[in-house]
C-alpha atoms as a PDB file:
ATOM      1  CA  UNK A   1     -13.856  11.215  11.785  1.00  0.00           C
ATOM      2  CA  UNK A   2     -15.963   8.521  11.584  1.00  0.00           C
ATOM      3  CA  UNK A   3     -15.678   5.269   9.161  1.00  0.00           C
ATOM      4  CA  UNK A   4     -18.660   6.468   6.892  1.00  0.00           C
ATOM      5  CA  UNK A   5     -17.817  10.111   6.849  1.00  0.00           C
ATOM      6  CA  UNK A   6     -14.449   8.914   5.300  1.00  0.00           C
ATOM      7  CA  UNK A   7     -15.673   6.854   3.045  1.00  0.00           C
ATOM      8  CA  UNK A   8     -18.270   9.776   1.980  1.00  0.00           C
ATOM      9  CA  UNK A   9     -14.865  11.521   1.015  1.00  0.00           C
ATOM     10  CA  UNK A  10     -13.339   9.352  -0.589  1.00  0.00           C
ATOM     11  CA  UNK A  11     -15.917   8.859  -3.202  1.00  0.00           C
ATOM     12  CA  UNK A  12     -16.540  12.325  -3.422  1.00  0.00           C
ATOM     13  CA  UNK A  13     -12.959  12.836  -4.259  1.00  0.00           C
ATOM     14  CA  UNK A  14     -13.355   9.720  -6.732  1.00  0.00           C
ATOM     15  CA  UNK A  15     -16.300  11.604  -8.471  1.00  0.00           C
ATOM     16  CA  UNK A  16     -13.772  15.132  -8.676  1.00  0.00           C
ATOM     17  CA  UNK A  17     -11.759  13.270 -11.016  1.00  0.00           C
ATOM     18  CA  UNK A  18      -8.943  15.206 -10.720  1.00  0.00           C
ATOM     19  CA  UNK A  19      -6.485  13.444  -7.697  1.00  0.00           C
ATOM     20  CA  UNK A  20      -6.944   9.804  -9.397  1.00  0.00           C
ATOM     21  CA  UNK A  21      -4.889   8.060 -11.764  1.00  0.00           C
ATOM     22  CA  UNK A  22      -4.946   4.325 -12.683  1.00  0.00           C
ATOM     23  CA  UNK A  23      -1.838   2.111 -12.910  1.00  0.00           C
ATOM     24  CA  UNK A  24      -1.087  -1.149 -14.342  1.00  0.00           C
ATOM     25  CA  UNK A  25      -2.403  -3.989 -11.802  1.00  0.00           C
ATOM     26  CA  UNK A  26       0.327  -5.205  -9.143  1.00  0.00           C
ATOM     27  CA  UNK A  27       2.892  -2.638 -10.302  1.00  0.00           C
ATOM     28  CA  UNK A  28       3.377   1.403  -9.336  1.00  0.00           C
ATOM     29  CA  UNK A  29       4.264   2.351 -13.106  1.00  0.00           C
ATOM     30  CA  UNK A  30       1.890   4.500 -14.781  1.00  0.00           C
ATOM     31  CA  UNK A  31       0.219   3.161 -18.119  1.00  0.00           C
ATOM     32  CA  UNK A  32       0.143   4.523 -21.768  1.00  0.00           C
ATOM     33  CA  UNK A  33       3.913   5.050 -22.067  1.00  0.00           C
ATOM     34  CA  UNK A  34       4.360   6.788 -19.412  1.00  0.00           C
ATOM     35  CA  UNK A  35       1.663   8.876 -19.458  1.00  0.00           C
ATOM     36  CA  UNK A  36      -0.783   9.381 -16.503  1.00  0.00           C
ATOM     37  CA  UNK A  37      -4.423   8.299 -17.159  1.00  0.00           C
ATOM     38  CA  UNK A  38      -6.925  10.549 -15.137  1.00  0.00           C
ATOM     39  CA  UNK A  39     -10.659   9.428 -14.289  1.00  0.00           C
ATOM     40  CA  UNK A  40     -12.503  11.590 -16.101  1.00  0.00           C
ATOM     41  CA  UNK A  41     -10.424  12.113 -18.819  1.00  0.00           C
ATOM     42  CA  UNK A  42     -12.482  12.923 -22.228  1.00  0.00           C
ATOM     43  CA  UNK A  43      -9.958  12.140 -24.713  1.00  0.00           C
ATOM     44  CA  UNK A  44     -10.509   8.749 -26.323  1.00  0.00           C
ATOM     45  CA  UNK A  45     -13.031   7.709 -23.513  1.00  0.00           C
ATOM     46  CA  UNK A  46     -17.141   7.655 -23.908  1.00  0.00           C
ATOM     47  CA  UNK A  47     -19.353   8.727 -21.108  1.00  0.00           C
ATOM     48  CA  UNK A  48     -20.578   5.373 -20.311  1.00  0.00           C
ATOM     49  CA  UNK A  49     -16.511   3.845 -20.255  1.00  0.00           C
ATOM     50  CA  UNK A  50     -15.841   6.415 -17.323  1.00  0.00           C
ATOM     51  CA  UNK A  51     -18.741   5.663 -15.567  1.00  0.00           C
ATOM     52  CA  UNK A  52     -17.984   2.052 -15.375  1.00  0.00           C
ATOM     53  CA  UNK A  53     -14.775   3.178 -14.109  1.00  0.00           C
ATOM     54  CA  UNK A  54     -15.587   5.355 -11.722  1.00  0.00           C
ATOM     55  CA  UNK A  55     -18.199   2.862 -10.241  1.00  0.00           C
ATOM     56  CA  UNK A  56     -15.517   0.108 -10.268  1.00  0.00           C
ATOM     57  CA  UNK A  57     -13.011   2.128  -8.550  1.00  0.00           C
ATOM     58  CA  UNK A  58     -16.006   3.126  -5.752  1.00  0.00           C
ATOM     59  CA  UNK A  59     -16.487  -0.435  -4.934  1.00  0.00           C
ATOM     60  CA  UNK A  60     -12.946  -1.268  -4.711  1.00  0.00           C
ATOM     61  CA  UNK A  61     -12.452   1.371  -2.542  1.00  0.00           C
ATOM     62  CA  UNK A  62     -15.630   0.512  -0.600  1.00  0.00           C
ATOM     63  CA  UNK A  63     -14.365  -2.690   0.033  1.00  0.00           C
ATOM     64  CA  UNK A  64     -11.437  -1.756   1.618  1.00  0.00           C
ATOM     65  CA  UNK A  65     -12.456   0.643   4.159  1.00  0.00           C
ATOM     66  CA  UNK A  66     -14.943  -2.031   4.868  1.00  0.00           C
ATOM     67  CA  UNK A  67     -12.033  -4.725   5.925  1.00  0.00           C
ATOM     68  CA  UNK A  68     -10.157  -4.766   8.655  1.00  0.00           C
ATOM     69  CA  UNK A  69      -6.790  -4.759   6.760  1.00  0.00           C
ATOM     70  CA  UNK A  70      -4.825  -1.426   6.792  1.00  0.00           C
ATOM     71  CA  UNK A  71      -5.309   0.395   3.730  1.00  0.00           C
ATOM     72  CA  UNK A  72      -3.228   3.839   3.112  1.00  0.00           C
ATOM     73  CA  UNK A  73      -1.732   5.984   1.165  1.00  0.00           C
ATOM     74  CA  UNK A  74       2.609   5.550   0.529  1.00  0.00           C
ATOM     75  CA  UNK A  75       5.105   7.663  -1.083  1.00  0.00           C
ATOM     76  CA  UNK A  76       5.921   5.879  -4.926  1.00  0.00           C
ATOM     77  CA  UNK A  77       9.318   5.689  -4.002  1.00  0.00           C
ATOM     78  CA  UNK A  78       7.906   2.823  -0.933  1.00  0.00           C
ATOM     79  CA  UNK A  79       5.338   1.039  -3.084  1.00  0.00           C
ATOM     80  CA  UNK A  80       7.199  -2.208  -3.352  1.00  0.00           C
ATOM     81  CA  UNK A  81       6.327  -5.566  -1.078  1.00  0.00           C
ATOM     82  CA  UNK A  82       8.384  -6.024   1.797  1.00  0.00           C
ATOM     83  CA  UNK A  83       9.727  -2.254   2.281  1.00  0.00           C
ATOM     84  CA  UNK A  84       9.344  -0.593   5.614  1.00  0.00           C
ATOM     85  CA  UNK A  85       8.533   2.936   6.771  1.00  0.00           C
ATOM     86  CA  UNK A  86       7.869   4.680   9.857  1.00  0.00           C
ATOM     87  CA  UNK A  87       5.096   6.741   9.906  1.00  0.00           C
ATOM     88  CA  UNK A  88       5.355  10.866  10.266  1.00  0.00           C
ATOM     89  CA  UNK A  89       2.292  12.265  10.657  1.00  0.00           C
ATOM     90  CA  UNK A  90       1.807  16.416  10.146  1.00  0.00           C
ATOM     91  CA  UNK A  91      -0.127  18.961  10.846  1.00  0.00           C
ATOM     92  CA  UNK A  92      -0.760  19.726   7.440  1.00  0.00           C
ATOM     93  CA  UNK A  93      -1.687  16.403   6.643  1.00  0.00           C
ATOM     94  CA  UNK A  94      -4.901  16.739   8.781  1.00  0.00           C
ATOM     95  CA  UNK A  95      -6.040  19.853   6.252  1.00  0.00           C
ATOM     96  CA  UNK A  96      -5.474  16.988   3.633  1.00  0.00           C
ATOM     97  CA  UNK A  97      -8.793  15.839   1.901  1.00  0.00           C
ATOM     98  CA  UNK A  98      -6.893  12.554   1.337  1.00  0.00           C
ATOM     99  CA  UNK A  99      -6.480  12.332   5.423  1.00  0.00           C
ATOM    100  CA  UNK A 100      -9.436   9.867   6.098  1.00  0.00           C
ATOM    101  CA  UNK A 101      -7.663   7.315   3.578  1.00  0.00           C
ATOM    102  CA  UNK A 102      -3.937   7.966   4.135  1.00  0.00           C
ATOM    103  CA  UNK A 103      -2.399   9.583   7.253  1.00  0.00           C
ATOM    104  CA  UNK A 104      -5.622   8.656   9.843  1.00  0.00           C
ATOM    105  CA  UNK A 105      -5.149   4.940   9.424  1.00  0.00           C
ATOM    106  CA  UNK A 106      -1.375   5.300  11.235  1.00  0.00           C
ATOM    107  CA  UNK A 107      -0.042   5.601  14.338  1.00  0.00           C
ATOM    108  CA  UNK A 108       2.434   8.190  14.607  1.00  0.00           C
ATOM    109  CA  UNK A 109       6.288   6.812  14.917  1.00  0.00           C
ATOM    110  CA  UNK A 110       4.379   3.017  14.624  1.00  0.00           C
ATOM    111  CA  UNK A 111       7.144   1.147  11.766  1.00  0.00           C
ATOM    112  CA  UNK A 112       5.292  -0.449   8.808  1.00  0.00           C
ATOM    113  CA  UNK A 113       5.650  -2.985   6.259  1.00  0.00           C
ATOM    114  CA  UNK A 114       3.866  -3.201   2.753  1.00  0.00           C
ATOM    115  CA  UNK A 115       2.221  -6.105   2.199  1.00  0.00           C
ATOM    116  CA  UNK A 116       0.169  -5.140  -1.300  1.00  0.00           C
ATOM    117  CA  UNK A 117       0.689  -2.396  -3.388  1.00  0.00           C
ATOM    118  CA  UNK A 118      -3.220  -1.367  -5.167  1.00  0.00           C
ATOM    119  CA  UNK A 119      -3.740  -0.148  -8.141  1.00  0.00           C
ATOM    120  CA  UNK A 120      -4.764   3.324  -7.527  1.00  0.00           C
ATOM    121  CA  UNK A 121      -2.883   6.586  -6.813  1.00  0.00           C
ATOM    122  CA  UNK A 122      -3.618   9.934  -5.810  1.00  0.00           C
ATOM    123  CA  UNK A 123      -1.788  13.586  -5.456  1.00  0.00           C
ATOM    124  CA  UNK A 124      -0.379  14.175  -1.948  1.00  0.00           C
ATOM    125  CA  UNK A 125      -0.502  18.224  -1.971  1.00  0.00           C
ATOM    126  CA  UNK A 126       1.670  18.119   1.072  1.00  0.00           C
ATOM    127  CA  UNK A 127       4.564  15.777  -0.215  1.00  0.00           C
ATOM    128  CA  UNK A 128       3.984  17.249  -3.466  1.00  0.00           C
ATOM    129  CA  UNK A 129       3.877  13.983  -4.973  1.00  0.00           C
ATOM    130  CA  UNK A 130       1.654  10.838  -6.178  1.00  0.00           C
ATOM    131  CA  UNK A 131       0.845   8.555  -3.269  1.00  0.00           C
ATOM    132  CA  UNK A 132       0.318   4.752  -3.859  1.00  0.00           C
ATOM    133  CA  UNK A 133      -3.006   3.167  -2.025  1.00  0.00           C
ATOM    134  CA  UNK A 134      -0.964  -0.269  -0.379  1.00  0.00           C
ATOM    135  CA  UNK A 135      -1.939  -2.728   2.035  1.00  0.00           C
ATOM    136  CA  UNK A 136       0.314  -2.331   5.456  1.00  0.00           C
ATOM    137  CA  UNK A 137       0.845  -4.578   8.593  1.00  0.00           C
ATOM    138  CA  UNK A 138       1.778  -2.537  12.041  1.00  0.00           C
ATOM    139  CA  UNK A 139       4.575  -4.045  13.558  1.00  0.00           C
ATOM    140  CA  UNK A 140       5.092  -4.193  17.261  1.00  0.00           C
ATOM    141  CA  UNK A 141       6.431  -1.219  19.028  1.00  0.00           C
ATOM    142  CA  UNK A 142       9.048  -0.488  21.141  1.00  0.00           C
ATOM    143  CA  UNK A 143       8.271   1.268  24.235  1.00  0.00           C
ATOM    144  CA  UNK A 144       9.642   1.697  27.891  1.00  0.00           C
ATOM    145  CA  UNK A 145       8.181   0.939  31.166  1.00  0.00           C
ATOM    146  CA  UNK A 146       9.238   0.111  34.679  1.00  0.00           C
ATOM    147  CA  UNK A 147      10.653  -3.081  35.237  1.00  0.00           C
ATOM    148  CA  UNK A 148       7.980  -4.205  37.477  1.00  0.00           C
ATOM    149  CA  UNK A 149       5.774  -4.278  34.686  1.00  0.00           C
ATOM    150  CA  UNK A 150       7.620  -5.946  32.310  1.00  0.00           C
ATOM    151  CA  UNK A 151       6.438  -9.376  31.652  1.00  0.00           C
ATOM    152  CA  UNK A 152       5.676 -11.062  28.510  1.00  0.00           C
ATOM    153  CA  UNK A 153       2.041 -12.016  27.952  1.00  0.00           C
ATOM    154  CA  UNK A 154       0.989  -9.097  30.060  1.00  0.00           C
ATOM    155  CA  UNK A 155      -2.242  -6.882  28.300  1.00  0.00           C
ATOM    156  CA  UNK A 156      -1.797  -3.703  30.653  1.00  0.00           C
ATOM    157  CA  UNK A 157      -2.527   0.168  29.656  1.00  0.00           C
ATOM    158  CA  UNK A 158       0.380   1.423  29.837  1.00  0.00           C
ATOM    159  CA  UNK A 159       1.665   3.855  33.188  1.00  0.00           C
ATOM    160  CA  UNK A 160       1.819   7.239  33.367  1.00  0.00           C
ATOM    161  CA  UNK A 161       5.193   8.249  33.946  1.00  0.00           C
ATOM    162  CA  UNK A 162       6.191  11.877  35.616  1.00  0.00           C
ATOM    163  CA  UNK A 163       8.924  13.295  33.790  1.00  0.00           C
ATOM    164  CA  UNK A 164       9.258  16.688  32.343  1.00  0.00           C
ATOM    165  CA  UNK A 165      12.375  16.194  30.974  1.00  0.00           C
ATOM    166  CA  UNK A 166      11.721  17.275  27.690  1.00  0.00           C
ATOM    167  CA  UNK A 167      15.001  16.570  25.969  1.00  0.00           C
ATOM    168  CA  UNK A 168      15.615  13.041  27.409  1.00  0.00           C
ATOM    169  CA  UNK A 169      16.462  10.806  24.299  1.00  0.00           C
ATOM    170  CA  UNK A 170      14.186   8.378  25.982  1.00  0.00           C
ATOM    171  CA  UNK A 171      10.968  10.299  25.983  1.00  0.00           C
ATOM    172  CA  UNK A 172       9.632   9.111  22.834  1.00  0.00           C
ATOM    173  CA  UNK A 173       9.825   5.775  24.233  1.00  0.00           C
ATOM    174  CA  UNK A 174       8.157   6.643  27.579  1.00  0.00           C
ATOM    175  CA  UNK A 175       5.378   8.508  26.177  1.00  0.00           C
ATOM    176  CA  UNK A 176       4.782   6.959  22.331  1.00  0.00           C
ATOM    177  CA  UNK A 177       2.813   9.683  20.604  1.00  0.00           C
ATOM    178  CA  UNK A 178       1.084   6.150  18.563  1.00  0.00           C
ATOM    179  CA  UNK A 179      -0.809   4.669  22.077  1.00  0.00           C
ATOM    180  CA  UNK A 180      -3.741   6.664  23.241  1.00  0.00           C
ATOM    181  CA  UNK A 181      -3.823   7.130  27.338  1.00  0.00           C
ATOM    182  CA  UNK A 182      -5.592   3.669  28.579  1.00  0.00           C
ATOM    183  CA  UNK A 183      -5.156   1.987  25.162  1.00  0.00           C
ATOM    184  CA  UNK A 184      -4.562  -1.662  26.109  1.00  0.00           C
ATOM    185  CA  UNK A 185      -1.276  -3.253  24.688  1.00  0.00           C
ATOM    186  CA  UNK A 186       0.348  -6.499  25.015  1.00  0.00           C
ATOM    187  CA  UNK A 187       3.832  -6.907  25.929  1.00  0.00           C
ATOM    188  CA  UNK A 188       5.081  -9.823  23.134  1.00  0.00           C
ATOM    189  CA  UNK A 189       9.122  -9.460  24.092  1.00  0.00           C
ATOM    190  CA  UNK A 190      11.535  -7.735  26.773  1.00  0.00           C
ATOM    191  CA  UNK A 191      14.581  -6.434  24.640  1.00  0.00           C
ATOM    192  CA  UNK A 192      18.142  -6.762  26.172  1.00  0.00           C
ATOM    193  CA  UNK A 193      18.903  -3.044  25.530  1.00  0.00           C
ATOM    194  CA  UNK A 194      19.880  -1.047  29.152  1.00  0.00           C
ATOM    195  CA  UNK A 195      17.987   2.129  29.744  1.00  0.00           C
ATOM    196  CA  UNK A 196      19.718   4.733  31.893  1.00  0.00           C
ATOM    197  CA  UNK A 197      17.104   7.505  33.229  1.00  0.00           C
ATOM    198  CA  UNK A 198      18.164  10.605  33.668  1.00  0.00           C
ATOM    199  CA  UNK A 199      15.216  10.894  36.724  1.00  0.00           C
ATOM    200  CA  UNK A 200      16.358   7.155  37.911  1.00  0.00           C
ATOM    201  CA  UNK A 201      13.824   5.308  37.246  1.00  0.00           C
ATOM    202  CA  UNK A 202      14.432   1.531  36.599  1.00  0.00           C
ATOM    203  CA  UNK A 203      13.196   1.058  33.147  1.00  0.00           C
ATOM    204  CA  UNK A 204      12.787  -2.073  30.728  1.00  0.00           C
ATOM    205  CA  UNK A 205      12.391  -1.555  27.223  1.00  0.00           C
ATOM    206  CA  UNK A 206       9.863  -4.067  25.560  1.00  0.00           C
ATOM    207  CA  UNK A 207       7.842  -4.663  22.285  1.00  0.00           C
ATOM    208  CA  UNK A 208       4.486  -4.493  22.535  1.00  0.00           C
ATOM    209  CA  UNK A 209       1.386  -4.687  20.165  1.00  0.00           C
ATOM    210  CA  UNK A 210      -1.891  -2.171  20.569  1.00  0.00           C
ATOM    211  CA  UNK A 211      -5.236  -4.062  20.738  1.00  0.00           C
ATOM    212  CA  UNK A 212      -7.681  -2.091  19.290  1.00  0.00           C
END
């Protein structure tokens, strides 16, 4: 899915009304006492106060999908600065309409850490609770490789390794699910932890960061 096509859903799912609720600025408590404010709401609100809001909410959300920052959806329960998560993508979050926005902007097993928590939160209807829009930062991954290719500074695509192994603890590591085949990567550090392979190959495990 394509940048505009998921910005064409998110306003749509800004006009609905229904999924959005607005929270006190720089916080991920809900306003009025406790009590969840909906867009669209017609109690207490005139016609031209929600359109303002609506449009306000479009152009925030505009500019962020715009940026190059990573902008997704997090649990409540994460929506504070500093925490980290690993991300755990399912197959029922690509059925999500909230998928452009939230789950697509992660690499699967990639650990991240919030940076800014937004204003704006919306009904996960596979968690089964209120997600928090946040600003994240990837951090580097770990991943092995043969020796021979482990050097710091290096921007390789990572090899192919032959194993079919399927329940060597290692595998994840081998063959991250989070770096597409030929996706370039940079190797930042070479970690003192010893691999032993089960299929003997001589394996370094290393940090590295994706490029695109």
């Amino acid at each position: 899915m394509g940048k505009e096509e998921r910005k064409k859903r998110i306003l749509g799912a800004l006009d609905a009304g229904g999924t959005v609720t607005i929270l006190e600025k720089n916080t991920a408590q809900p306003v009025v006492g406790g009590g969840l404010r909906k867009l669209g709401n017609t109690h207490g609100k005139t016609r031209k106060s929600r359109e303002c809001e609506s449009a306000k909410l479009k152009r925030n959300f505009e500019a962020l999908m715009n940026s190059k920052k990573i902008i997704t959806l997090i649990p409540l329960a994460q929506a504070r600065k500093g925490e980290r998560f690993i991300a755990r993508i399912l197959r029922a979050c690509k059925r999500c309409p909230n998928y452009g926005f939230c789950a697509q902007r992660l690499r699967q097993g990639f650990t991240y850490e919030v940076k800014q928590v937004r204003d704006v939160k919306h009904y996960c209807p596979v968690a089964k609770t209120y997600m928090v829009v946040a600003e994240v930062a990837e951090l580097p991954a770990k991943v092995a490789l043969p020796k021979k290719y482990a050097l710091v500074g290096a921007v390789m695509s990572l090899p192919t390794l032959q194993c079919n192994f399927k329940k060597c603890k290692y595998r994840n590591l081998c063959l991250p699910k989070g770096i597409k085949r030929g996706e370039k990567v940079k190797i930042l550090k070479i970690l003192p932890e010893s691999l032993e392979c089960p299929l003997n190959y001589e394996l370094s495990l290393v940090l590295v960061q994706p490029l695109s």
